[in-house]
Each structure stands twice: as C-alpha cells, then as structure tokens.
Protein backbone atom coordinates (compact mmCIF):
# COMPACT_ATOMS: atom_id res chain seq x y z
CA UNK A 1 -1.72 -8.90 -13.73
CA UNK A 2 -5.15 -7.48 -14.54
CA UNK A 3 -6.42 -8.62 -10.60
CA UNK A 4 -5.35 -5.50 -7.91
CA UNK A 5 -3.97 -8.04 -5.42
CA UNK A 6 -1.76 -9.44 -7.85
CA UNK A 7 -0.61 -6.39 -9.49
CA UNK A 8 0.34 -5.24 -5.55
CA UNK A 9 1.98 -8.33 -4.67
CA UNK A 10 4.56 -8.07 -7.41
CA UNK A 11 5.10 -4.69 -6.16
CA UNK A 12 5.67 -5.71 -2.97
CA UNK A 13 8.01 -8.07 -3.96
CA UNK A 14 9.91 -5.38 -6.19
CA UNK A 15 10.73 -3.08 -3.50
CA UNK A 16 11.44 -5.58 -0.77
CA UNK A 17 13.78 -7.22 -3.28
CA UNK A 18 15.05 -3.63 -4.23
CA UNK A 19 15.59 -2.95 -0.27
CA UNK A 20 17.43 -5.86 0.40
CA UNK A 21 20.23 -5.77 -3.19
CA UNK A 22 20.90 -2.01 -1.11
CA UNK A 23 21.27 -3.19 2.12
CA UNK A 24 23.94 -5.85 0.92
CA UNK A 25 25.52 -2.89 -1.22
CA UNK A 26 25.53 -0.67 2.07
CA UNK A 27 26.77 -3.29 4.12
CA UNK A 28 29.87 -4.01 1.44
CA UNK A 29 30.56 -0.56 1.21
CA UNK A 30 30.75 -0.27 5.47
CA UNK A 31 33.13 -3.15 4.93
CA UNK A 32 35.63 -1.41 3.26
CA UNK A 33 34.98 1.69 5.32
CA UNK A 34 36.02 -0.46 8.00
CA UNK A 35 38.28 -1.84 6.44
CA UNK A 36 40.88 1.29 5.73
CA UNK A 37 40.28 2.57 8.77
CA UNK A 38 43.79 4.08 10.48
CA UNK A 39 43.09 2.08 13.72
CA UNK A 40 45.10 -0.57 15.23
CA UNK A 41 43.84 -3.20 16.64
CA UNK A 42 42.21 -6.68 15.36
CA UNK A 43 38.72 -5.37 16.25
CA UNK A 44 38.54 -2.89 12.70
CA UNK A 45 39.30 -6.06 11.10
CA UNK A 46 36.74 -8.74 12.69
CA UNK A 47 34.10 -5.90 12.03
CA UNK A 48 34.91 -5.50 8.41
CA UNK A 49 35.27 -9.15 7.70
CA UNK A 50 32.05 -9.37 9.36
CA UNK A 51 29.80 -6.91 7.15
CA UNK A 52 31.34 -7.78 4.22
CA UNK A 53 30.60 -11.78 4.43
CA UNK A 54 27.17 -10.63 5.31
CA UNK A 55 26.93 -7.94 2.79
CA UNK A 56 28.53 -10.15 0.06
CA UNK A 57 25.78 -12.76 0.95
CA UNK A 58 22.64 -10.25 0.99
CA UNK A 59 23.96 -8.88 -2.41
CA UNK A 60 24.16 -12.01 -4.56
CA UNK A 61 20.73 -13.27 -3.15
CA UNK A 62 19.28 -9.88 -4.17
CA UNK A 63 20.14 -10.13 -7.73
CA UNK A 64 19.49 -13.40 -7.92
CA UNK A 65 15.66 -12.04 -6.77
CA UNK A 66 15.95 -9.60 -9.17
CA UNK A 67 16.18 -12.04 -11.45
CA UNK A 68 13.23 -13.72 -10.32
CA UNK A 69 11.10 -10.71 -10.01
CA UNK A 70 11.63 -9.92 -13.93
CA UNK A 71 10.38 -13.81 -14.27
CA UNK A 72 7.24 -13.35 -12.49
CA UNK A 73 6.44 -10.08 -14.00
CA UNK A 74 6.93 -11.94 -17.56
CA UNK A 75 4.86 -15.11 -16.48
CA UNK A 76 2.51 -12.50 -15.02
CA UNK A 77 1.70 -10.80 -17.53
CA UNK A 78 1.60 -13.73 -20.79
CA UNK A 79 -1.36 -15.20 -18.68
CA UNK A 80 -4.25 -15.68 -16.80
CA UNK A 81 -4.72 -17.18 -13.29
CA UNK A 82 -5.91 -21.11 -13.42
CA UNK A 83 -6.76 -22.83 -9.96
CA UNK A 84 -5.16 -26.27 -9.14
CA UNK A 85 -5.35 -28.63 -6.02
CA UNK A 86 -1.87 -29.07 -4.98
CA UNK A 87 0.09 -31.33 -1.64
CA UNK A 88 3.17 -30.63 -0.57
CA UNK A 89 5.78 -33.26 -0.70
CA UNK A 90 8.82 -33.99 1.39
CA UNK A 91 11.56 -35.47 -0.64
CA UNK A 92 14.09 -35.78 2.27
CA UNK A 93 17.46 -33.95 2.99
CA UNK A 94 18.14 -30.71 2.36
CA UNK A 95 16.75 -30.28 -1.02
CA UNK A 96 14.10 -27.55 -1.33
CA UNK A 97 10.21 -27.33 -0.64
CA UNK A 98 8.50 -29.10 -3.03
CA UNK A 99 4.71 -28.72 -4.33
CA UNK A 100 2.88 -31.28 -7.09
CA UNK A 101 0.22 -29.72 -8.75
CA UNK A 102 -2.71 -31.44 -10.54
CA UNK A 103 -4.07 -30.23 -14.03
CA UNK A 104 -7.95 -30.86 -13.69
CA UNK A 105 -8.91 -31.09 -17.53
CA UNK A 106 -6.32 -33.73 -18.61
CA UNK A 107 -4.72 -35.80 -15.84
CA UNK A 108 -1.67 -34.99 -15.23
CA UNK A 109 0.84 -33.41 -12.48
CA UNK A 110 3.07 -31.09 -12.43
CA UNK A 111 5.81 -31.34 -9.81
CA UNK A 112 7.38 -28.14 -8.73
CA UNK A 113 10.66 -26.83 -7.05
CA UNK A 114 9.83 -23.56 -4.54
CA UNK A 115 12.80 -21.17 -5.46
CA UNK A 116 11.93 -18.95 -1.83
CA UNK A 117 12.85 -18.96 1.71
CA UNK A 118 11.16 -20.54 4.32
CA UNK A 119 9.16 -17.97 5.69
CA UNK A 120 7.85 -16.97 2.25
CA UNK A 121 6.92 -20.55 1.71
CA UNK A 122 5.17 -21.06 4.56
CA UNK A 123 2.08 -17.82 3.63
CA UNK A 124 1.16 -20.31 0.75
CA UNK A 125 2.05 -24.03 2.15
CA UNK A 126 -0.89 -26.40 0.62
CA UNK A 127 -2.54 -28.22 3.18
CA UNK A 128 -5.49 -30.68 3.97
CA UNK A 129 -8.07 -29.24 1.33
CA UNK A 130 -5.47 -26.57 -0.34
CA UNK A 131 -5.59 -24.98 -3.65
CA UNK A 132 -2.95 -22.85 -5.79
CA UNK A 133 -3.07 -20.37 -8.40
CA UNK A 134 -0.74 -21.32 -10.86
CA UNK A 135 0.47 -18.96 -14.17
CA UNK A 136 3.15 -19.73 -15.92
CA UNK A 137 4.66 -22.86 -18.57
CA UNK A 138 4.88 -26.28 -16.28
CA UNK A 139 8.36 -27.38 -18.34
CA UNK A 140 10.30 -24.05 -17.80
CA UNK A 141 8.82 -22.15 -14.50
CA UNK A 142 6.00 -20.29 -12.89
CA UNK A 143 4.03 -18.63 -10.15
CA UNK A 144 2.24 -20.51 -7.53
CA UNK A 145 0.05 -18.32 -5.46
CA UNK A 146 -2.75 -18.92 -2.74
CA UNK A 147 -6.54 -18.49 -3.90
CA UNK A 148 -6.73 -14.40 -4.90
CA UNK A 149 -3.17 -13.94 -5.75
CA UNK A 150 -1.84 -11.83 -2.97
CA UNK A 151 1.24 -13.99 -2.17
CA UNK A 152 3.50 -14.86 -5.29
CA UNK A 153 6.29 -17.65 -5.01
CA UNK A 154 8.47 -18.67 -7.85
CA UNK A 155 8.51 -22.27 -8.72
CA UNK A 156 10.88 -24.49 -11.36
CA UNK A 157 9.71 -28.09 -12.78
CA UNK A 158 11.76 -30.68 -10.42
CA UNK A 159 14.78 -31.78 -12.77
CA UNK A 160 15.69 -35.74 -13.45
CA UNK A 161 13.26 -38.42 -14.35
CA UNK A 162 13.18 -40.44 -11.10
CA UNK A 163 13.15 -37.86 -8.77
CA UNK A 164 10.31 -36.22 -10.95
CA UNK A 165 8.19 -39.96 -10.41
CA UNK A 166 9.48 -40.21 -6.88
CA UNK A 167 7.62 -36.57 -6.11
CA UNK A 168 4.16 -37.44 -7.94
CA UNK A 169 3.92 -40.84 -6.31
CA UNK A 170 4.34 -39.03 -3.12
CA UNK A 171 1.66 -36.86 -4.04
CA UNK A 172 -1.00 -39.20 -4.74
CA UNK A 173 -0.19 -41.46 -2.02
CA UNK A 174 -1.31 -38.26 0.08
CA UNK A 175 -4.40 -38.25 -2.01
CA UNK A 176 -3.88 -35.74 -4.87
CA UNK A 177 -5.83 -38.06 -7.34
CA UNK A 178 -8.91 -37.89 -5.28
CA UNK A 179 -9.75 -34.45 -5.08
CA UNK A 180 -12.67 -32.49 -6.44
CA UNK A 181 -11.32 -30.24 -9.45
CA UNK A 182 -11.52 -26.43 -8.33
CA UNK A 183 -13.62 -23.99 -10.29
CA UNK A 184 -11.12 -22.09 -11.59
CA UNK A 185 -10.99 -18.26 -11.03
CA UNK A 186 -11.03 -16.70 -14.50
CA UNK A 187 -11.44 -18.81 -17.84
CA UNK A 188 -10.10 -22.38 -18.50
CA UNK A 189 -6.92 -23.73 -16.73
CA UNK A 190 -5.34 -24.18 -19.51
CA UNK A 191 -6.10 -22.84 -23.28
CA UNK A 192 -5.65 -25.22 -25.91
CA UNK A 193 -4.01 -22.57 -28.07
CA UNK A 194 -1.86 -21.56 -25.96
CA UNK A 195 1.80 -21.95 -27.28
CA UNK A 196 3.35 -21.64 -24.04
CA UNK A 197 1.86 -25.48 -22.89
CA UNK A 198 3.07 -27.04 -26.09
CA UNK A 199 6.28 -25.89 -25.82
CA UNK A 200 6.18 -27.17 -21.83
CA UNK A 201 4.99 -30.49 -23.40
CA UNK A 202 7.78 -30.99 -25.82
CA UNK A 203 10.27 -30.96 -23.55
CA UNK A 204 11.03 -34.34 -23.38
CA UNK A 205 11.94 -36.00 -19.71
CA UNK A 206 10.86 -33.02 -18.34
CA UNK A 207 7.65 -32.47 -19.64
CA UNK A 208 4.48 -32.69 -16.76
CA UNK A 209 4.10 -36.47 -15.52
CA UNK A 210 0.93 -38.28 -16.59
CA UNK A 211 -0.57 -39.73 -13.90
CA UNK A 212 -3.91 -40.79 -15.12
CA UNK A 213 -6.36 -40.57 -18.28
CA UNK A 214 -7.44 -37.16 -19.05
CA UNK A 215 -11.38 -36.55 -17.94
CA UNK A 216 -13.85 -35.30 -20.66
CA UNK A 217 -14.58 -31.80 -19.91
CA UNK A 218 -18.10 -31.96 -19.47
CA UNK A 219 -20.46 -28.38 -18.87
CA UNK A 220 -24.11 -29.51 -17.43
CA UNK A 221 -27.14 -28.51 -19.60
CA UNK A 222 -28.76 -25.21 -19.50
CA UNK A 223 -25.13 -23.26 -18.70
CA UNK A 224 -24.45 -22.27 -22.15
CA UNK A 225 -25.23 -18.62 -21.10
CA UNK A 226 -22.96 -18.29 -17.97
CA UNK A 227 -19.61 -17.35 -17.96
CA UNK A 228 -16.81 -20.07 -17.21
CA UNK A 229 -15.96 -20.19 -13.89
CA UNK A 230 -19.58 -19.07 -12.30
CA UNK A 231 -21.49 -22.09 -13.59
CA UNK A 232 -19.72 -24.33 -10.68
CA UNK A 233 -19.48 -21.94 -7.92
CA UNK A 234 -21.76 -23.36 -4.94
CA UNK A 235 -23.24 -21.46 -2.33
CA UNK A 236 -21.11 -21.17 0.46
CA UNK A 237 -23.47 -22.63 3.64
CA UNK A 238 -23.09 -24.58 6.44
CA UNK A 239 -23.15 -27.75 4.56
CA UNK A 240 -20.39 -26.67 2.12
CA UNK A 241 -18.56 -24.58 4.77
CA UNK A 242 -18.03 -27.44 7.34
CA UNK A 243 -17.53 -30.40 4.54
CA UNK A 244 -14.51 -28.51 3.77
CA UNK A 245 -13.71 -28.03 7.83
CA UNK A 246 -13.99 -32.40 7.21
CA UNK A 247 -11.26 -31.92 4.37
CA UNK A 248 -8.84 -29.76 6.06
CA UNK A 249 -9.20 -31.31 9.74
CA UNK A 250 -5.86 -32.51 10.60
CA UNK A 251 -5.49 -35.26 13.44
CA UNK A 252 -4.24 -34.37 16.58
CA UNK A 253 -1.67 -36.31 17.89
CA UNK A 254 0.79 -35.70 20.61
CA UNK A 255 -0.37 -34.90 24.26
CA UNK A 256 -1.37 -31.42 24.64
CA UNK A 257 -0.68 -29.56 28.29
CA UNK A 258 -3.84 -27.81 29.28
CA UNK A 259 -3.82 -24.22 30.63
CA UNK A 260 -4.73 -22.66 33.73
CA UNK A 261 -8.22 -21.89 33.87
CA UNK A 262 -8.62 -18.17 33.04
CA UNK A 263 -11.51 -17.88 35.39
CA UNK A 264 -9.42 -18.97 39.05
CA UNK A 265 -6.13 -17.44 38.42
CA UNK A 266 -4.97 -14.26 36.97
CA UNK A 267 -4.75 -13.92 33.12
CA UNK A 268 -0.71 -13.56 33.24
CA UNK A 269 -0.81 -17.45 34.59
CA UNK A 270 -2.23 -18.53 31.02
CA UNK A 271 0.03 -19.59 28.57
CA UNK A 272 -1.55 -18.43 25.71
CA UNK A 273 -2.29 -14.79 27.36
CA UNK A 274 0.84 -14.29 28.38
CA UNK A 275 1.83 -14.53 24.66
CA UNK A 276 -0.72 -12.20 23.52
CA UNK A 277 0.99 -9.82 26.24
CA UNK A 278 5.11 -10.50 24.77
CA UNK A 279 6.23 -11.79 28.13
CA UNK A 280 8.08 -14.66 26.29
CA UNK A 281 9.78 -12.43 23.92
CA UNK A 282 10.59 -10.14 26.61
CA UNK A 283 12.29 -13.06 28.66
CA UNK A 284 13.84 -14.02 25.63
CA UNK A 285 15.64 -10.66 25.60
CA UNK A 286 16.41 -10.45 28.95
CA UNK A 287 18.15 -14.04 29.00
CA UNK A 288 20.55 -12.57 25.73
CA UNK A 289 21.07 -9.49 27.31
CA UNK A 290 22.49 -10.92 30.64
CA UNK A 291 24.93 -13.73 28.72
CA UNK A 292 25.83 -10.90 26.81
CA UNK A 293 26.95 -9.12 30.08
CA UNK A 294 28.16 -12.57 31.81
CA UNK A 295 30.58 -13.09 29.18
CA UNK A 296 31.63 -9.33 28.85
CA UNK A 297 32.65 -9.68 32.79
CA UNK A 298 34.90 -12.80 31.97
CA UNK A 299 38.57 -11.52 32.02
CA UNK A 300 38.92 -12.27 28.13
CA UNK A 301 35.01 -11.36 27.17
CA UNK A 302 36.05 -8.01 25.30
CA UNK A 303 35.44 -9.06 21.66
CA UNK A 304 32.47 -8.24 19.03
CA UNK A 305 30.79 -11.15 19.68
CA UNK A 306 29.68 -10.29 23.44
CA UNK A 307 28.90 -6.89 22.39
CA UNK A 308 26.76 -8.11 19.78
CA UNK A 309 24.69 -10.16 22.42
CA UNK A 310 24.38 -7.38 24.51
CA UNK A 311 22.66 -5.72 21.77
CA UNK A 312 20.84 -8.28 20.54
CA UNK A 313 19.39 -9.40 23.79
CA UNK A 314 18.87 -5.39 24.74
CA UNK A 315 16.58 -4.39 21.88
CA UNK A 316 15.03 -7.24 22.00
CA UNK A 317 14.18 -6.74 25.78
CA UNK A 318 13.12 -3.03 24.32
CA UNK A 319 11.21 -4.09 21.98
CA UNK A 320 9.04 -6.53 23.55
CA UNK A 321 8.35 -4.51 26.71
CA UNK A 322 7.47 -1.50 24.25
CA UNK A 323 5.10 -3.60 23.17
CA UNK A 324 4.28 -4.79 26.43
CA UNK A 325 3.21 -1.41 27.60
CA UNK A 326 1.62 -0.24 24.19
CA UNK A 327 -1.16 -2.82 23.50
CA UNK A 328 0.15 -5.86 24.77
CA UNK A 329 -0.77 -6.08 28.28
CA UNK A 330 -4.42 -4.76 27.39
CA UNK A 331 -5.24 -6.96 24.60
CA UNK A 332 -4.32 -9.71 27.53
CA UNK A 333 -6.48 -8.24 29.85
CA UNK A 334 -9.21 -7.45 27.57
CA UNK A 335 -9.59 -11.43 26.46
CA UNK A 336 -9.11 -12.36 29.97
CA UNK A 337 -12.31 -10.51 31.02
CA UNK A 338 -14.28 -11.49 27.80
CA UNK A 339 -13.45 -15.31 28.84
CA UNK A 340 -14.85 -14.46 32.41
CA UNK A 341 -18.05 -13.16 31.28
CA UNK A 342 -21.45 -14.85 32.32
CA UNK A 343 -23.15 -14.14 29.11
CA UNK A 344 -22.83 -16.61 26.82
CA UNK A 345 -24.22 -16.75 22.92
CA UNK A 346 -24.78 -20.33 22.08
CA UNK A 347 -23.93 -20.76 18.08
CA UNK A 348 -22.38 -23.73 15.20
CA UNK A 349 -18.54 -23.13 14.11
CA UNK A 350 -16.33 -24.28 11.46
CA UNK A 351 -12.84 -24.80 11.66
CA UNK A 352 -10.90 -24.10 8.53
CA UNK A 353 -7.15 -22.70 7.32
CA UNK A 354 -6.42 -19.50 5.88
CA UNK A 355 -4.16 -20.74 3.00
CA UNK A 356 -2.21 -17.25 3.69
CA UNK A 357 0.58 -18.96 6.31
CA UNK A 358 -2.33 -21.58 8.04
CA UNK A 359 -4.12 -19.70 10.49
CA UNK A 360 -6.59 -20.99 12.30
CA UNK A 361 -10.53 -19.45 11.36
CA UNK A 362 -13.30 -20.04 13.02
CA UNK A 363 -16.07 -19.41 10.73
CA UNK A 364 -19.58 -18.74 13.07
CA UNK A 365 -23.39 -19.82 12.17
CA UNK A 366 -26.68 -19.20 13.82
CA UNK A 367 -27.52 -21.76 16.78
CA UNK A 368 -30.37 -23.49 15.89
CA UNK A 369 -30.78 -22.90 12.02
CA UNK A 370 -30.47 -25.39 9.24
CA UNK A 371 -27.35 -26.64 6.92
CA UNK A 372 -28.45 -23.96 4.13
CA UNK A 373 -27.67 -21.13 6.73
CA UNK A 374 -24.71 -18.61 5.58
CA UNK A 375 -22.19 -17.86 8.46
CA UNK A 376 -22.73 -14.42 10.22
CA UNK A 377 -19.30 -13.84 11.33
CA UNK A 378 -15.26 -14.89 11.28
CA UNK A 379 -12.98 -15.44 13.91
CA UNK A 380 -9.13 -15.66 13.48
CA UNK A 381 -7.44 -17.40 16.08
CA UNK A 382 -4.13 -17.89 17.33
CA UNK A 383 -2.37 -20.94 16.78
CA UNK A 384 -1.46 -22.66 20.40
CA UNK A 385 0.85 -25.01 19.82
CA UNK A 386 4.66 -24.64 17.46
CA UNK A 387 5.27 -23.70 13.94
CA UNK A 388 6.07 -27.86 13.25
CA UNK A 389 2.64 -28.78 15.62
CA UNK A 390 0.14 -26.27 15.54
CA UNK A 391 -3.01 -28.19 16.17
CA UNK A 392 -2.36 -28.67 20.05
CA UNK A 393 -5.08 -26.82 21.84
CA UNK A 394 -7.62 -26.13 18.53
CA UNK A 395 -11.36 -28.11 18.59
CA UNK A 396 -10.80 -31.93 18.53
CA UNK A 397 -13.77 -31.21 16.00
CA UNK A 398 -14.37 -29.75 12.62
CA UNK A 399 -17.63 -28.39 13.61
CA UNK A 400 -19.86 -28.59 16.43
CA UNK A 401 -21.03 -26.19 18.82
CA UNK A 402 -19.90 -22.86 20.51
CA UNK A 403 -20.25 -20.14 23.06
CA UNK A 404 -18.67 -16.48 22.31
CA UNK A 405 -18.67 -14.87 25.57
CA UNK A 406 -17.78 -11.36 26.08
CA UNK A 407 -18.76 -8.37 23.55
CA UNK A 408 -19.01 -5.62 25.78
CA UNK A 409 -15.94 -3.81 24.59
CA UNK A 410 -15.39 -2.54 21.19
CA UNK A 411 -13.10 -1.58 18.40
CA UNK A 412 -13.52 2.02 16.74
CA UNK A 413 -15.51 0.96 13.88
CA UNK A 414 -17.89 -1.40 16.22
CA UNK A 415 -16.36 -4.85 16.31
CA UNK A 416 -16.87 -6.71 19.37
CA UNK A 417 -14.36 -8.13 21.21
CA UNK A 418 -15.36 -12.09 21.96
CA UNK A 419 -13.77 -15.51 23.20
CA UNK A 420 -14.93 -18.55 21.59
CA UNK A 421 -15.65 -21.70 24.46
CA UNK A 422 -15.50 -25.34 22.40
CA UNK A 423 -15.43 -28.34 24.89
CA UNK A 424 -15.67 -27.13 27.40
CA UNK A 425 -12.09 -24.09 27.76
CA UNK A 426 -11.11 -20.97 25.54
CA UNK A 427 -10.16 -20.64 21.99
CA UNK A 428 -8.25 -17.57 22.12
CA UNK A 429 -8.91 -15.38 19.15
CA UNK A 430 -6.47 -12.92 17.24
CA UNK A 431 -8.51 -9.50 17.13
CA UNK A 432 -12.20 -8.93 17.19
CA UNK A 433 -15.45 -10.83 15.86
CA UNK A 434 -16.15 -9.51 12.44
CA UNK A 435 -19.78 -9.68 11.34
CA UNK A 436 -20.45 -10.89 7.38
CA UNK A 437 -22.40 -9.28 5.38
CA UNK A 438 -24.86 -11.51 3.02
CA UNK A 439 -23.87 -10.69 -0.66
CA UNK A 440 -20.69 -8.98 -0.02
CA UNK A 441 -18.33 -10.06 -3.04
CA UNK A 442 -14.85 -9.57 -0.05
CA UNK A 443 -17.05 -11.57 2.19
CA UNK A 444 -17.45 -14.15 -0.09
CA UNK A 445 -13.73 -14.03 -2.23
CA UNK A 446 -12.34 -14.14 1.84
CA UNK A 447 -15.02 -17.43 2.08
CA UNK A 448 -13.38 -18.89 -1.41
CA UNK A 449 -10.40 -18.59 -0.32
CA UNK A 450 -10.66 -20.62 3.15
CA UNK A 451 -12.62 -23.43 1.19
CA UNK A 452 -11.92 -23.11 -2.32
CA UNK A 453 -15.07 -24.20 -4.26
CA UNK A 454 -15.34 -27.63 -5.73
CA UNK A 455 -16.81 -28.65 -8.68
CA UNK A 456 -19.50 -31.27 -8.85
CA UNK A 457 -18.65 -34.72 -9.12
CA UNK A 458 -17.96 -35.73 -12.33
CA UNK A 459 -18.06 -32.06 -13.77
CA UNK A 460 -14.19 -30.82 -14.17
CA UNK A 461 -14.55 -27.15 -13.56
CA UNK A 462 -15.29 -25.56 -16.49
C-alpha cells in the first residue's frame, strides 16, 4: 500500500464496487416501484420482473466484491510487493481463469483461482515473457497484479489435490520451470519470518506444490552495499529490449486478409481505419435499431423486448456517430495522410506486450547504432486481428527494421503524429510517437514493466 499506483487502484476498485452494490439497490427498489403500480396490463409486470432479476443479480455480486475489496485492503496492507513469473493455464469447462505462479528462492508453485470477471482478467493475463506482483498468503488468498501494481485481481489457492497437480503440470509443460527469476520490486519475495507463509505451508493438501529443489540464493561479490532489488536490474538496451521481444513473440498462425493499400484508395476502404473512425460500431447500431423497428411493425411486435432493441440499437447508433463526428473521422484521416507521406525515417523496433490487457508496443531505436543503444521513443498500436487472435496483421518479426512516416502534425504538448511501415504495409498506431527521455525513472518503470528484468543466470533475484 505504500506505492501511489497501488494505493489508487484499491480505490478505484472501492468506488466502482460501491457504484455497482447501488445500482443493484436502485434497480430493486424500481422493481417494486413497478411493481405496485395501479396500471393494468402485463407490461408493469414484465418490467418489474425484469429490474428486479437484474437488480437482485447486481446486488449480491456487489457484496460479494465488497467482500473482496476488505480482503485486498487486508492482504495489502500486511505486505510488501514480491515479483513472480507466472502462465496461465486452461483447465477446461467452465471453471474459472486460472494462473500458476512460481516462487524464485525455493522451487515451488503456487496455483491460483482468479475470483474476477473476464474483462478484469484480461488487463493482467500473463503471457509469453509475463510477470505478476503477488501479496498475500499462497494457502488462503491474495493479490495478483501486473508489474507496478495498478491493476489488482483477487486470487484463491485452486482447491483438491489432483486438480492442484493437474494445473502445475500444465504450467511447466508451457515452460514455467525455465524462466529467468525476476528481480523483484521491493525486498525479498518472500521473508523467512514472515508468519503469514508458515501458516500457508501448514496447510496440509493445500499447501503450494513443490515442483523442484529450492535454488541457493546466491548475491554476486562486491553487492554487499546495494540495496536488494537494484543489484540485478540490467540496463534496458537494445540487446535486453528485443531478447525479451524473442520471449514474448507469439507465432502467427491462421491466414491473415491483407488490407487495401492506404496509398490507392481512400482511407475509409481500410479495415483498420475505418475502426479508428467507429464505422463498425455505428453499423452495429444501425443493424439493432432497424430489427428493433422490423419486429415493432409485426402485428404482435408490441412488447418490452422490441422496445428495448430499439433503444439499444439507437444509442448505440448515437453514440458511435458522436464519436464519429468528434475525433473519429479525423484521427482516420490524420493516419491516412501520415501513411501517404514521402518522408520516411529509417530506424530498429521491438515488439513487446503491455502486460496491462496485451497491447501491442512498438518500442523504437536509432537506425544504425549498436545493441547497447537505449530506445528513443514508444509506439502503442492497435491490435488488428480479435480479442481470441490478436497477432493477425502485427510484424512476422520480433525486431528488425522500420520506417515512421509522417510527423508533420502534432499534439498540444508536441508529440508527433507517425505510422510505423514493417515489411513492407502499415502498422497502425493508437495515438502519437512519444519521445523517451534517458534517465527518466516513468520512462524506465513503463520499460520494466513491458520486459520485466531478469536476473542473471544462476543468480535468483535477490
């Protein structure tokens, strides 16, 4: 609790939570408003039954996040941060997400239930080369967080002996074993005086699994004087930078349908562009909104249902074309003509993931400089293909070379607005270029947390 971005993601959480126990109490008490109304008619009654199923529903998952909240404020604040590599297991069915941490400094793994939605999983989903922040007591619960602590997800120990085994053998078939232990943010991962991990290791069945013989913690010669944590931080160059992009590439499989070429048609024939504009979302709207009206027209299409697609599909169609007209059709156009322009800056990229939901970064180095060289600006980009297959339409590569065309308009505060060219078409980027400053500690916490730093072979992290 002592880091800021912790501290304001519990608060986050707290209101959101707060928002949504109200909402299911408002919704209840429209129910019953509904409910007693003096109206005949079966319409008063669908609409009641309605809001209170759906307020009833809201309600009970809002305490129960209450509940959780108080949790992760108490884990929270009994600890410190410790940094773990972690892989995400599928376990089949319907049962929930599932995560397997592993302890660096004795060998073992700790597999983990995810007690949130999917959306909320998905901001801290491990994947090639990931990393969590973990706090809490492995047998009884705790917080699982990206690298800086800004997204906070509850997590229980997976109950029952096999399915406990069944989970860590998944995980180190998907190569949990043979990662580098992280250098952890903020003292050791785990205190050996701490009461809270003997009681998690009495527990029996459901203590953490062993998976392997604990490693000697080792500290090289000559770093008596540094503090933990800094002794196995390495710089963050090209070399380090783009062995990570080598760790986190995923393979691209599946055929991927190329776009129209930006510079022979206009920019609302590319996929991505139109996108970036909310056409799709506005055709989305416009499809609901005209079943909505079909079915309304049908001699029996009066009921709550029809209406409810009418408005549905109409503020979605709203929405989107407010959007449309208020930035979305110029942040379209404004790529389009970067993409078109003749100049072209020749420079070295990275590819990595932004542990916060998996976006795409490109990470950008000087041209013809060496593997020591620092990158000199970041690039988020938008993810072309679905939620399930992202990858279609990123770099084959991890890292190779790249022309940023464009950078003749400008944000407010000076950021240019670029496209990235890798073999040979458009990466489309999400906002502007953003320069990096050398010895910035954001600039380099935002670099730690793309590639989390590794510690030497054969050193745990201290």
């Amino acid at each position: 609790m002592d880091r800021e971005a912790t501290a304001r993601a519990l608060g986050r959480y707290r209101r959101r939570v707060a928002q949504g126990t109200a909402a299911g109490a408002a919704l209840v008490g429209l129910a019953l408003v509904f409910g007693f109304l003096p109206v005949g008619g079966s319409w008063a009654t669908d609409v009641a039954a309605g809001l209170g199923t759906t307020g009833l529903i809201v309600l009970l998952i809002g305490l129960g996040a209450l509940r959780t909240a108080r949790m992760m404020g108490r884990a929270l604040a009994a600890g410190p941060w410790s940094a773990h590599p972690a892989v995400a297991v599928v376990r089949g069915g319907m049962t929930p997400a599932t995560v397997v941490l592993s302890a660096p400094d004795d060998g073992q793994a700790w597999p983990l239930v995810v007690a949130a939605t999917k959306q909320r999983y998905e901001l801290v989903r491990p994947g090639p080369d990931a990393v969590l922040w973990w706090c809490g007591d492995p047998g009884s619960g705790g917080v699982i967080a990206p690298p800086g602590g800004a997204e906070l997800l509850w997590t229980r120990p997976v109950r029952g002996h096999h399915t406990r085994h069944r989970a860590v053998g998944l995980a180190v078939a998907a190569g949990l074993l043979d990662r580098s232990a992280p250098v952890q943010p903020q003292g050791p991962a785990v205190r050996p005086e701490a009461p809270r991990r003997r009681a998690g290791l009495r527990r029996g069945p459901e203590a953490p699994v062993v998976t392997r013989a604990p490693a000697p913690r080792v500290r090289p010669l000559g770093d008596a004087a540094r503090p933990l944590g800094e002794a196995a931080r390495p710089p963050l160059t090209y070399a380090t930078l783009t062995a990570a992009a080598q760790r986190q590439a995923v393979p691209h499989t599946g055929r991927y349908r190329r776009e129209a070429d930006v510079r022979a048609v206009p920019w609302w024939r590319v996929r991505s562009l139109r996108r970036v504009a909310e056409l799709p979302m506005m055709a989305g709207g416009l499809i609901a909104l005209a079943t909505g009206c079909a079915a309304l027209l049908r001699p029996d299409g009066t009921n709550v249902q029809a209406y409810a697609v009418v408005a549905l599909g109409a503020g979605l169609f709203l929405y989107a074309g407010y959007r449309f007209l208020a930035f979305g059709r110029a942040a379209a156009r404004r790529l389009a003509r970067a993409a078109r322009s003749p100049m072209a800056v020749p420079r070295r990229y990275a590819l990595l993931y932004d542990p916060y939901g998996g976006h795409p970064v490109l990470l950008v180095f000087p041209a013809g400089g060496g593997t020591d060289d620092p990158p000199e600006g970041v690039l988020r980009l938008s993810s072309p293909g679905t939620r399930k297959r992202p990858w279609p339409g990123l770099p084959s590569a991890p890292s190779g070379p790249v022309e940023l065309r464009g950078g003749l308009e400008r944000t407010a505060g000076g950021d240019p607005f670029v496209v990235p060219w890798i073999e040979g078409r458009p990466v489309w980027p999400v906002g502007p270029y953003q320069e990096l400053r050398p010895g910035d500690p954001a600039a380099r916490e935002y670099l730690e947390r793309l590639a989390p730093p590794q510690a030497a072979p054969g050193v745990p992290a201290p």
